[in-house]
N, C-alpha and C. Protein backbone atom coordinates (compact mmCIF):
# COMPACT_ATOMS: atom_id res chain seq x y z
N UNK A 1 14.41 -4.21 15.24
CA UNK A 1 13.12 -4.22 14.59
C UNK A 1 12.09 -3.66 15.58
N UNK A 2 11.23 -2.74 15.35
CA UNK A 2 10.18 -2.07 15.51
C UNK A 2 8.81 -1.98 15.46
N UNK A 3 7.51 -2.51 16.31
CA UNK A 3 6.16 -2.78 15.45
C UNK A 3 5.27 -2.04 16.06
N UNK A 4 4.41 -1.81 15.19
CA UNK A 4 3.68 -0.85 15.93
C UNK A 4 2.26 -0.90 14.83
N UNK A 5 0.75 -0.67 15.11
CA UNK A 5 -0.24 -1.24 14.66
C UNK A 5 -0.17 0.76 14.02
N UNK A 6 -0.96 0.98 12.74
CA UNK A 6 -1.15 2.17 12.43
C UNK A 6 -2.38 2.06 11.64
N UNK A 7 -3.26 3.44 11.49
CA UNK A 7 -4.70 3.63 10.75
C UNK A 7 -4.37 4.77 10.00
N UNK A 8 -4.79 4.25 8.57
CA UNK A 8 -4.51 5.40 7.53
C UNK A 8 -6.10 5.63 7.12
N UNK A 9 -6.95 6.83 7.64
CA UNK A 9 -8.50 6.98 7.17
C UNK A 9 -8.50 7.33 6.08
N UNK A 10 -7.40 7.97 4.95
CA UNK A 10 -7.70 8.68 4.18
C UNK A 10 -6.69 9.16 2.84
N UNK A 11 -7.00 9.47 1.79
CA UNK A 11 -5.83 9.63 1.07
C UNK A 11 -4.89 10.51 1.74
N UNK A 12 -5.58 11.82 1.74
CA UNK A 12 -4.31 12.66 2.40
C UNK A 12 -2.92 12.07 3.60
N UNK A 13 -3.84 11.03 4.50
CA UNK A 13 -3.29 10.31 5.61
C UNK A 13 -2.18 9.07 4.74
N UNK A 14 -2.49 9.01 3.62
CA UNK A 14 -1.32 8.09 2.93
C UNK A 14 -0.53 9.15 2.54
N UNK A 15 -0.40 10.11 1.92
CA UNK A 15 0.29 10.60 1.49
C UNK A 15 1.41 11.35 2.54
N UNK A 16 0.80 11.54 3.62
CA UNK A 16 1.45 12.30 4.91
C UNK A 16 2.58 11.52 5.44
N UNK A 17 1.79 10.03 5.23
CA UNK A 17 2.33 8.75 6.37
C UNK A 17 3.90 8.61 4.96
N UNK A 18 3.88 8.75 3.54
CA UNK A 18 4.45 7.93 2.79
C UNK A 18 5.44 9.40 3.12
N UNK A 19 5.84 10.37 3.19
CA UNK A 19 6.16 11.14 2.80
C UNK A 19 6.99 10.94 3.80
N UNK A 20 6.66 10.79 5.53
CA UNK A 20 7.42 10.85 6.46
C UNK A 20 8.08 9.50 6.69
N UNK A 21 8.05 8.49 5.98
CA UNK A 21 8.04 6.97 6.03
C UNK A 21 9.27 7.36 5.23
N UNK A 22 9.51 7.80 3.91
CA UNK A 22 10.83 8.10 3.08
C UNK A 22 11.57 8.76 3.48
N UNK A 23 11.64 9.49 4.22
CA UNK A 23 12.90 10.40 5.21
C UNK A 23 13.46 9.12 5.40
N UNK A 24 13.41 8.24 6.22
CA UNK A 24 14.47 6.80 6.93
C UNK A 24 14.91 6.10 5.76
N UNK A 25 16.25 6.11 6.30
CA UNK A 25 17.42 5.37 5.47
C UNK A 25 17.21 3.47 5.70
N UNK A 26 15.92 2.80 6.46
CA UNK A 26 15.79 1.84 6.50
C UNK A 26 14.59 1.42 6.07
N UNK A 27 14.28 0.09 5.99
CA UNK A 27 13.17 -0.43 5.62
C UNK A 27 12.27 -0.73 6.45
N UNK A 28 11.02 -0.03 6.13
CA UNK A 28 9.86 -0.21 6.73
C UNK A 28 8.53 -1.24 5.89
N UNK A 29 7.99 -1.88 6.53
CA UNK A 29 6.81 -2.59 5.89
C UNK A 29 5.70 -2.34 5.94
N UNK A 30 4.25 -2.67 5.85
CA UNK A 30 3.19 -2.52 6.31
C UNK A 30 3.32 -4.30 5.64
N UNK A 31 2.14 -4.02 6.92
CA UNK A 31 1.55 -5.69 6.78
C UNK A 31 0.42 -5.89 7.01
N UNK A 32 -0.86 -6.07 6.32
CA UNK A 32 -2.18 -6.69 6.37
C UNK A 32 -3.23 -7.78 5.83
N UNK A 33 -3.20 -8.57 6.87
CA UNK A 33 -3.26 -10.23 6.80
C UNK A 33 -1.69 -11.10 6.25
N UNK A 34 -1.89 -11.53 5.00
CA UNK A 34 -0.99 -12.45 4.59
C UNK A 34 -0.27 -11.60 3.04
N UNK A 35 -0.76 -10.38 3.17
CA UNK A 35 0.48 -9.22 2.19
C UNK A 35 0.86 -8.36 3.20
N UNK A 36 2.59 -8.16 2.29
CA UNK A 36 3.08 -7.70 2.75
C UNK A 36 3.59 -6.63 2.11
N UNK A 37 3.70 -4.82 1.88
CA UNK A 37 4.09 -4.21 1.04
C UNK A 37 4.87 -3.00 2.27
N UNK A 38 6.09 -2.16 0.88
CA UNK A 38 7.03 -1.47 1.28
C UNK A 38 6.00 -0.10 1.62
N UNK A 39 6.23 0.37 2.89
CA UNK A 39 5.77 1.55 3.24
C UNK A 39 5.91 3.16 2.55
N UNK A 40 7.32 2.59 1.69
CA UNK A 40 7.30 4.02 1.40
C UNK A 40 6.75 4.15 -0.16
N UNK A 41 5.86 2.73 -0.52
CA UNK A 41 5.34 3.00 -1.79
C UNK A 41 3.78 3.45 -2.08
N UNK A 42 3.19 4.45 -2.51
CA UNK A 42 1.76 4.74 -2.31
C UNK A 42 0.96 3.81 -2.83
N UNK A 43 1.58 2.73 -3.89
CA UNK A 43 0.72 2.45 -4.75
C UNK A 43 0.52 1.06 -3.78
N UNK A 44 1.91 0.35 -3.11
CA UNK A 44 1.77 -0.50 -2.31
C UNK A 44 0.68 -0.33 -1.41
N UNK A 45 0.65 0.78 -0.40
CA UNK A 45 -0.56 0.97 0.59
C UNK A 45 -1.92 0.77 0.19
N UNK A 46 -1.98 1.32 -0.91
CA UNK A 46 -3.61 1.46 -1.37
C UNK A 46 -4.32 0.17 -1.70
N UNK A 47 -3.14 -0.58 -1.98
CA UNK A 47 -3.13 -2.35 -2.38
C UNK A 47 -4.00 -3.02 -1.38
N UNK A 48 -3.85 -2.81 0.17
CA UNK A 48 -3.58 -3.33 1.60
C UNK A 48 -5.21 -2.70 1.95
N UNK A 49 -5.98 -3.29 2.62
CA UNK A 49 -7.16 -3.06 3.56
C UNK A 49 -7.45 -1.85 4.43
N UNK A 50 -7.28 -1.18 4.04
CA UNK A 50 -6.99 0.47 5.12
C UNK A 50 -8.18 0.56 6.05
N UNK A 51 -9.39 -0.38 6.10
CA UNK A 51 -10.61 -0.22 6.74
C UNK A 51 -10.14 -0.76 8.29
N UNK A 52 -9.59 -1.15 8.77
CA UNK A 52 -8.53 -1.64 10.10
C UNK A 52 -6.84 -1.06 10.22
N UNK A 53 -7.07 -1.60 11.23
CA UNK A 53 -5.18 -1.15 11.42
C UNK A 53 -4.67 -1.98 10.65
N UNK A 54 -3.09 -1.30 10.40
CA UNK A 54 -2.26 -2.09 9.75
C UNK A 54 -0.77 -2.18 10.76
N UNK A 55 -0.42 -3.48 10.59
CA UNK A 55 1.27 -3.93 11.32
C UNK A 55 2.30 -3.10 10.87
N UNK A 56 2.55 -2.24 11.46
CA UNK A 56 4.10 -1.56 10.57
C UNK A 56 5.44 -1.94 11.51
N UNK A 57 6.14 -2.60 10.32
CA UNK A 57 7.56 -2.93 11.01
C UNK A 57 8.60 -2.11 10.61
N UNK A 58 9.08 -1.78 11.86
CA UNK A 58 10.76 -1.02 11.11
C UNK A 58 11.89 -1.89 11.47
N UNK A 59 12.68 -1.79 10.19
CA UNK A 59 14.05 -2.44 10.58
C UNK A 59 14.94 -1.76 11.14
N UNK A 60 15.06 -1.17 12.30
CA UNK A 60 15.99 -0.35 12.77
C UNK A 60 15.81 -0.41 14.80
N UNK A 61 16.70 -0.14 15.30
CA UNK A 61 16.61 -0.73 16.75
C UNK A 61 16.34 1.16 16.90
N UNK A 62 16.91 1.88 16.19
CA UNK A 62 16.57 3.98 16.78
C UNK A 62 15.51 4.16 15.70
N UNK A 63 14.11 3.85 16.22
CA UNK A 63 12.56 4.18 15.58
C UNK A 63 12.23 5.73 15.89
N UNK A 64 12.80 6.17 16.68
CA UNK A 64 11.91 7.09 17.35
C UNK A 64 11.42 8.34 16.68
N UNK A 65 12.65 8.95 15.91
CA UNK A 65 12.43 9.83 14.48
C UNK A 65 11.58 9.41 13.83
N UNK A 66 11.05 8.38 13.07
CA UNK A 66 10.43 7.73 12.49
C UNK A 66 8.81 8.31 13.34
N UNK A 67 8.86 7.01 14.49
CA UNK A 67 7.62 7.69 15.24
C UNK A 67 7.39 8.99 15.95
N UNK A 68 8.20 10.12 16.23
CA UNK A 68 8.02 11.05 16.05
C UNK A 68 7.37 12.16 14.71
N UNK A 69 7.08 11.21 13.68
CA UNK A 69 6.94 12.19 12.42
C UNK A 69 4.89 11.28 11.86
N UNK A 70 5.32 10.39 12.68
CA UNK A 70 3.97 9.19 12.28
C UNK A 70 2.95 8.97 13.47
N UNK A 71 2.99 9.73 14.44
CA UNK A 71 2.60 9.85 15.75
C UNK A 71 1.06 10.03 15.59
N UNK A 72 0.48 10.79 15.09
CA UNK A 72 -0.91 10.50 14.68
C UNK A 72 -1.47 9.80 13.97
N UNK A 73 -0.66 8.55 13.55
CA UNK A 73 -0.89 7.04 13.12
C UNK A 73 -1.10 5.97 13.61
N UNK A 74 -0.10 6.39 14.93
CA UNK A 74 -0.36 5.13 14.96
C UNK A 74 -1.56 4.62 16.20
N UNK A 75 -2.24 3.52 16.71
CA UNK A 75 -3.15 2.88 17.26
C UNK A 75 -2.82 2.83 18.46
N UNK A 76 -3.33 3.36 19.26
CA UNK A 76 -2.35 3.25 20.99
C UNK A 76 -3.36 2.03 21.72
């Protein structure tokens, strides 16, 4: 498992993030506050607080493809 804080400013920035989030054969989450929704769903994200970072977890121990494609997401 994988976490890492990410900022989506914008529609286009959901659509970029969801697009490269569905390439992985595993499950990813977003998490903000006390919901929790599937990353690779648009309608899920838009659900979630986008005005702050959001928790993204991956279930997978080899992230790096993943964060290689989401790299201007995430919150350093």
């Amino acid at each position: 498992m994988t976490k890492a804080k990410i900022l989506l400013q914008s529609i286009s920035d959901v659509k970029e993030f969801v697009s490269a989030v569905s390439m992985c054969d595993f499950d990813v989450d977003l998490i903000s506050g006390r919901y929790a929704v599937d990353a690779k769903s648009i309608m899920g994200i838009f659900s979630l607080d986008l005005s702050n970072a959001i928790d993204l977890i991956a279930y997978t121990d080899d992230s790096q493809a993943l964060f290689s494609h989401i790299s201007k997401f995430v919150v350093k």
